[in-house]
Protein backbone atom coordinates (compact mmCIF):
# COMPACT_ATOMS: atom_id res chain seq x y z
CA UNK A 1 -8.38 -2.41 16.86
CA UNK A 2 -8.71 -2.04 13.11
CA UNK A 3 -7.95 -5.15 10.59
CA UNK A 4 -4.88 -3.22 9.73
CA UNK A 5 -4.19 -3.10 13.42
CA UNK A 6 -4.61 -6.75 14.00
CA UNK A 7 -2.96 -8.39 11.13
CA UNK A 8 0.65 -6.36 12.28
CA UNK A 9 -0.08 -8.17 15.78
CA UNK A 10 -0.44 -11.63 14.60
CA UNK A 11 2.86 -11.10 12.73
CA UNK A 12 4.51 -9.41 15.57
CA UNK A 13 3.27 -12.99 18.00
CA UNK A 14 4.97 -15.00 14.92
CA UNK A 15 8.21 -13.09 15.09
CA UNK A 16 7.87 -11.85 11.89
CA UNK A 17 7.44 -9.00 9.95
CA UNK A 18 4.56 -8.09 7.72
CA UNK A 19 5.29 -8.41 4.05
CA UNK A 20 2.81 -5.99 1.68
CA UNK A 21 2.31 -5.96 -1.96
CA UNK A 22 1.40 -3.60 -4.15
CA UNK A 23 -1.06 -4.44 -7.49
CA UNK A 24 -2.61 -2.01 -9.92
CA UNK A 25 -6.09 -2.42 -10.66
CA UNK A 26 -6.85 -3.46 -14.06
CA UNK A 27 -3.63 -3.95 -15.16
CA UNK A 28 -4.08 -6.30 -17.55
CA UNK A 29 -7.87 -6.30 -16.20
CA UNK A 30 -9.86 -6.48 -13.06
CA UNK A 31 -10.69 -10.03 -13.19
CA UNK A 32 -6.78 -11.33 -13.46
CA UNK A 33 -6.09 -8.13 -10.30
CA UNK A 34 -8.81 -10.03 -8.58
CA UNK A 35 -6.87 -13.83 -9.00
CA UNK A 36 -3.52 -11.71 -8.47
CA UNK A 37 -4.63 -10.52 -5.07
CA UNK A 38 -5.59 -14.30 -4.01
CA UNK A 39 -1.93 -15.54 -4.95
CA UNK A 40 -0.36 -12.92 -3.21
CA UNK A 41 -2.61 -13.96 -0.32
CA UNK A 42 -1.33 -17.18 -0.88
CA UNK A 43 1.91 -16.48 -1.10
CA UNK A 44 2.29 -15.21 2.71
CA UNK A 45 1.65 -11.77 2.06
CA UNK A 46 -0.14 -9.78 5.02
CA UNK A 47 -1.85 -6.96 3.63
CA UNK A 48 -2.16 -5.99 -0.04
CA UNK A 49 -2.48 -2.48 -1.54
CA UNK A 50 -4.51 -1.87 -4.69
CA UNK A 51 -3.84 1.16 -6.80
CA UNK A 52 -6.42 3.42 -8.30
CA UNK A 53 -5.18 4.38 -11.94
CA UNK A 54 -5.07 8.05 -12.36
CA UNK A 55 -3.78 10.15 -15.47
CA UNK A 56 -0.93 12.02 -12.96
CA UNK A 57 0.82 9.90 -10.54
CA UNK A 58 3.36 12.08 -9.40
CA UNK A 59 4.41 10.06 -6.33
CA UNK A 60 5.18 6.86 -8.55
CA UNK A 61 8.08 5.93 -11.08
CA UNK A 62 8.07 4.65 -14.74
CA UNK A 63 6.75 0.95 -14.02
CA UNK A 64 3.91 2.12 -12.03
CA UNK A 65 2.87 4.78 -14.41
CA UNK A 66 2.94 2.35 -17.02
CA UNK A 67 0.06 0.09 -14.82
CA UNK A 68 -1.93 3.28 -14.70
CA UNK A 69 -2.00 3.86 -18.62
CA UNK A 70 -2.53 0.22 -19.42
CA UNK A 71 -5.48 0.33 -16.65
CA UNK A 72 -6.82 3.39 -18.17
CA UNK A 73 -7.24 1.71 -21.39
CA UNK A 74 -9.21 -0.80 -20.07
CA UNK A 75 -11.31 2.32 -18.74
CA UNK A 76 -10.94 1.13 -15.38
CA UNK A 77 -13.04 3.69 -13.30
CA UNK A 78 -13.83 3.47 -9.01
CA UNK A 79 -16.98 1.87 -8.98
CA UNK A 80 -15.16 -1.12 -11.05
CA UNK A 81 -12.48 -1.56 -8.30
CA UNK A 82 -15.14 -0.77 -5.53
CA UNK A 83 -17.25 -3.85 -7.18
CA UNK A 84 -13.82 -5.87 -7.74
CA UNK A 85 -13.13 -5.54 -3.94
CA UNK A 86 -16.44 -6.65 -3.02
CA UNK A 87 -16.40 -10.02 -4.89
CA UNK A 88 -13.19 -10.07 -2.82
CA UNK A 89 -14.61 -9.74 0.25
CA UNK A 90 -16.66 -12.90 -0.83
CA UNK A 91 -13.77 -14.97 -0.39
CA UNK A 92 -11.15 -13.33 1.89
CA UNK A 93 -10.67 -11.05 4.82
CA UNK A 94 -6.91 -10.41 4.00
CA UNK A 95 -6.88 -6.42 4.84
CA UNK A 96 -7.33 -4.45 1.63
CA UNK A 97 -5.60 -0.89 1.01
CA UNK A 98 -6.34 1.77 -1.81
CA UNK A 99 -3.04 3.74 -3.04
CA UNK A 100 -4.35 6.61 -4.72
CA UNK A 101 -4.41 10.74 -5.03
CA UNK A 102 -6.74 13.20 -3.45
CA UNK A 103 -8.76 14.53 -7.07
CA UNK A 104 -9.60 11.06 -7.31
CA UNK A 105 -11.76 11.17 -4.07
CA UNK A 106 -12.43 15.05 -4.72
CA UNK A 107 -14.30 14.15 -8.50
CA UNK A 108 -15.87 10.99 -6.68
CA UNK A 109 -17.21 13.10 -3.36
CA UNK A 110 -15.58 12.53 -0.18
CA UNK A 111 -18.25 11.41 1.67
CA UNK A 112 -19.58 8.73 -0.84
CA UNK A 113 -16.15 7.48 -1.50
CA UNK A 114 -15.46 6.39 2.19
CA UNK A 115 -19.26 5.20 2.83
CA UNK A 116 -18.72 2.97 -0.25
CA UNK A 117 -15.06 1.93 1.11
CA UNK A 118 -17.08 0.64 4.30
CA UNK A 119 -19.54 -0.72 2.36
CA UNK A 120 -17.08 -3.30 0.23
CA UNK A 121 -15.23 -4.16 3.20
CA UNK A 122 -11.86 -1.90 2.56
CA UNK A 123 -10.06 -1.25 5.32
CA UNK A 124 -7.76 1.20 4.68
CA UNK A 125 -6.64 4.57 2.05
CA UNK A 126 -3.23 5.89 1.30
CA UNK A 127 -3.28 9.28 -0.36
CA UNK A 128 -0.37 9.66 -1.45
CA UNK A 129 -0.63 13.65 -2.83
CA UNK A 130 -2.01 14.59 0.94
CA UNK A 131 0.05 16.54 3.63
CA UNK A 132 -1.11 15.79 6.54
CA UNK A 133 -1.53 19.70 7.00
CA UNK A 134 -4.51 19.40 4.92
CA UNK A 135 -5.58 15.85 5.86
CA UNK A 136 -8.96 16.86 8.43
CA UNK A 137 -11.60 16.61 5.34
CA UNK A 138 -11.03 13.43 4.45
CA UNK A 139 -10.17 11.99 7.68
CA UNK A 140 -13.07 13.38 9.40
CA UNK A 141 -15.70 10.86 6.85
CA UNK A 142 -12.16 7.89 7.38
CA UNK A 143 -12.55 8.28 10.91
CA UNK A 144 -16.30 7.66 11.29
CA UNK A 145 -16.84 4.61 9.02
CA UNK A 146 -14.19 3.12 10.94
CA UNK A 147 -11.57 3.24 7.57
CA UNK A 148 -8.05 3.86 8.26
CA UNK A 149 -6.77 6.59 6.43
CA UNK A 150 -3.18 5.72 6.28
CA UNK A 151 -0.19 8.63 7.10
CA UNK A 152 3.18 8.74 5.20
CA UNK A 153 6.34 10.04 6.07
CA UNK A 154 9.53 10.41 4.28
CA UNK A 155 13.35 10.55 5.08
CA UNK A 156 12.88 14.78 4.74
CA UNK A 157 9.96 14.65 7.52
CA UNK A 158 11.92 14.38 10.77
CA UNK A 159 10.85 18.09 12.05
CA UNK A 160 6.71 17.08 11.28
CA UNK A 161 7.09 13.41 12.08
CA UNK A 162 5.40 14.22 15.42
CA UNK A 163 2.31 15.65 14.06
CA UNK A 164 2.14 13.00 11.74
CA UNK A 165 2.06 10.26 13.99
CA UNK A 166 -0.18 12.13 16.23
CA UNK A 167 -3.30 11.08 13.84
CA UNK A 168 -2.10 8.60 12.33
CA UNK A 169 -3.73 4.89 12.28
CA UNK A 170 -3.18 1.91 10.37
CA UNK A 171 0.13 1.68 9.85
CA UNK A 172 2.81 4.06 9.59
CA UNK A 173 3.87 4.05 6.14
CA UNK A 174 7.58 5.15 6.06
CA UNK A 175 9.09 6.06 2.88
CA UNK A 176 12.71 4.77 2.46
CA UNK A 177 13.96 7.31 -0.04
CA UNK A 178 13.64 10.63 -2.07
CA UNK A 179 11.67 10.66 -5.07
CA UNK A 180 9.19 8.56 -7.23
CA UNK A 181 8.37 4.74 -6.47
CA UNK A 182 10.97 2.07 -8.48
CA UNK A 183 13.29 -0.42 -7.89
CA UNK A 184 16.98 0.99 -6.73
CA UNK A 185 19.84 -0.99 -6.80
CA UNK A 186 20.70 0.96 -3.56
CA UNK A 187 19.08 2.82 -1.18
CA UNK A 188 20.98 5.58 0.56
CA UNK A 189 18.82 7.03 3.42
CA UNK A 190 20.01 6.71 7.01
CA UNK A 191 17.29 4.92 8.29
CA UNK A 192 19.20 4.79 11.61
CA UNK A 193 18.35 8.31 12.31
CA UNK A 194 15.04 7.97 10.45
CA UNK A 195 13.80 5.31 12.72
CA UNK A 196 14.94 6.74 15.90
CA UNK A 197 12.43 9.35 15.10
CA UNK A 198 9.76 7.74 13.80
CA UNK A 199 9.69 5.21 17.05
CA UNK A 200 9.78 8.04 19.44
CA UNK A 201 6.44 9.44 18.10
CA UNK A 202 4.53 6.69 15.94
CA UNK A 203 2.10 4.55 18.32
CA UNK A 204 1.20 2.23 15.35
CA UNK A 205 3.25 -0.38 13.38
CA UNK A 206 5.75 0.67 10.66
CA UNK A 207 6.07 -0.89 7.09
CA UNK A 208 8.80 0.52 4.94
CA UNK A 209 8.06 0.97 1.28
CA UNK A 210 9.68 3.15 -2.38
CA UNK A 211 12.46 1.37 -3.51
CA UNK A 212 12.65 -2.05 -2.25
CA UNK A 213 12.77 -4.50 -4.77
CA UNK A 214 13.42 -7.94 -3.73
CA UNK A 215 13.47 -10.25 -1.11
CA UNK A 216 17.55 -9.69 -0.79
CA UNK A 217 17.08 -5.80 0.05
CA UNK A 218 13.80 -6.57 2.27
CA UNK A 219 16.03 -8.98 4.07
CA UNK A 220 19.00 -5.57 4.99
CA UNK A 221 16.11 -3.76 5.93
CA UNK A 222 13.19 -5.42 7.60
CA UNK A 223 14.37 -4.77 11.45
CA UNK A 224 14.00 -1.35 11.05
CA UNK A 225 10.23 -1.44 10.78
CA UNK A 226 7.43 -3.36 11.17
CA UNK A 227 6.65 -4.78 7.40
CA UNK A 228 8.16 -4.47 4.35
CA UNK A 229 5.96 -2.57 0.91
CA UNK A 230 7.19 -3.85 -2.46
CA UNK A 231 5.37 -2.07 -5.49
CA UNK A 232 7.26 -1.24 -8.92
CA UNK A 233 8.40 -4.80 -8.73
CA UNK A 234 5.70 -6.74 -8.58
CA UNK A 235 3.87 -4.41 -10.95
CA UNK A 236 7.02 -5.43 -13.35
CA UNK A 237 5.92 -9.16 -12.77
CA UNK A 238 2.59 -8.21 -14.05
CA UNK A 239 3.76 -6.15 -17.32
CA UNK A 240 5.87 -9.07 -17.93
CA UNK A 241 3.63 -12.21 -17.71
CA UNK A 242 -0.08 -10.33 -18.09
CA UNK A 243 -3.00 -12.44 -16.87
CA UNK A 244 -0.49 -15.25 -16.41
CA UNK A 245 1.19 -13.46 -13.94
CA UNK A 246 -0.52 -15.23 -10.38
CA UNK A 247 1.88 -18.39 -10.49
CA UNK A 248 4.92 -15.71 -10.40
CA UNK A 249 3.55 -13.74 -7.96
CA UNK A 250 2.98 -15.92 -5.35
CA UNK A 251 6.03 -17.14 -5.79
CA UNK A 252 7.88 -13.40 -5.19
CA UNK A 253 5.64 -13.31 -2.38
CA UNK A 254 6.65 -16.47 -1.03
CA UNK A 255 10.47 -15.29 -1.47
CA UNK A 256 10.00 -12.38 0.53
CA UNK A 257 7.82 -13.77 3.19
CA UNK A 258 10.64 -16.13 3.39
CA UNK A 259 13.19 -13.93 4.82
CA UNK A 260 11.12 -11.70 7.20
């Protein structure tokens, strides 16, 4: 069973749910995304995600883009966050995810991209630009080095949720509305008929993510799934207080923990 895997369990034998944050890397700069990533550990949080900056992110809203153009300032390339999650690994086991887009891995070379994943200690990829149509090339090098290459699905995917969840390891990452990532006041997908779909097929926890905002929202919506994703908001934390930001995370973290 995969770290990924394991850390859903534990919560599961808590009776909880599995809260996951999501930081950019090198926004403000790789040594404060380093601290972040040990407050939001400290906070309660069960998994974290670390974004790649890249020049297009079409999946993700305003606040997020903004991380990715103040990270790309810094010239924040791979090898930096590769050698950021290594110094990591020094000091924590607290699975570690990479949000990013296929080109990325493409202008990097598959194969040495997920041999240096294993090689830092990450345990898991999103790609969030990859059907899972055209998934086999990267997954076959995931798959091997034991890294989970981690499957989304959206409100609009009920007739391919199937084949999805067929491959699909990790966790299930379940997208809880149309469009680009960013808070929303209010989230209007029937996740009633979402999840009755998604359970029939998906063998592997659930964590619901896009649009979820604050501990009041992940509250309404935790029993659906399995864990809870909060991005543009904590990102938001981070434009606002910059390499002070830690003391503010942890304690978002610590409010949404709180309540699942």
């Amino acid at each position: 069973m995969s770290n990924i895997k394991l850390a859903f369990e534990k919560k599961k034998l808590e009776g909880k749910k599995a809260f996951i944050p999501f930081v950019t890397a090198g926004d403000p700069n790789l040594e404060a995304t380093e601290q972040f990533i040990y407050a939001l550990e400290k906070g309660g949080s069960t998994l974290i995600e670390i974004g790649i900056p890249f020049s297009d992110p079409v999946a993700d809203g305003p606040v997020i883009q903004a991380a990715n153009l103040r990270a790309m300032e810094n010239d924040i390339h791979v090898n930096n966050v590769f050698d950021m999650v290594a110094k990591i690994r020094k000091n924590t086991q607290i699975p570690l995810v990479f949000l990013m887009y296929a080109n990325t891995i493409y202008h990097y070379g598959i194969a040495d991209f997920f041999k240096r994943c294993q090689e830092v200690g990450l345990d898991g990829v999103i790609i969030a630009d990859l059907p899972c149509e055209e998934k086999e090339e990267f997954d076959a090098y995931a798959r091997d080095l034991d890294i989970d290459l981690i499957a989304l699905v959206a409100p609009t995917s009920r007739a391919r949720t199937e084949k999805i969840c067929e491959t699909a390891r990790g966790f299930l990452y379940c997208v809880s509305s149309l469009g680009v990532t960013g808070m929303r006041s209010q989230i209007e997908t029937d996740f009633g008929e979402m999840f009755e779909t998604i359970k029939k097929y998906s063998k592997i926890p659930t964590a619901l993510g896009f649009g979820i905002s604050n501990a009041e929202q992940a509250a309404v919506l935790k029993d659906y799934a399995d864990g809870i994703i909060i991005g543009s908001a904590v990102v938001r934390i981070i434009e606002e207080k910059g390499v002070e930001a830690a003391p503010a995370l942890e304690a978002f973290a610590r409010s949404v923990v709180d309540v699942l």
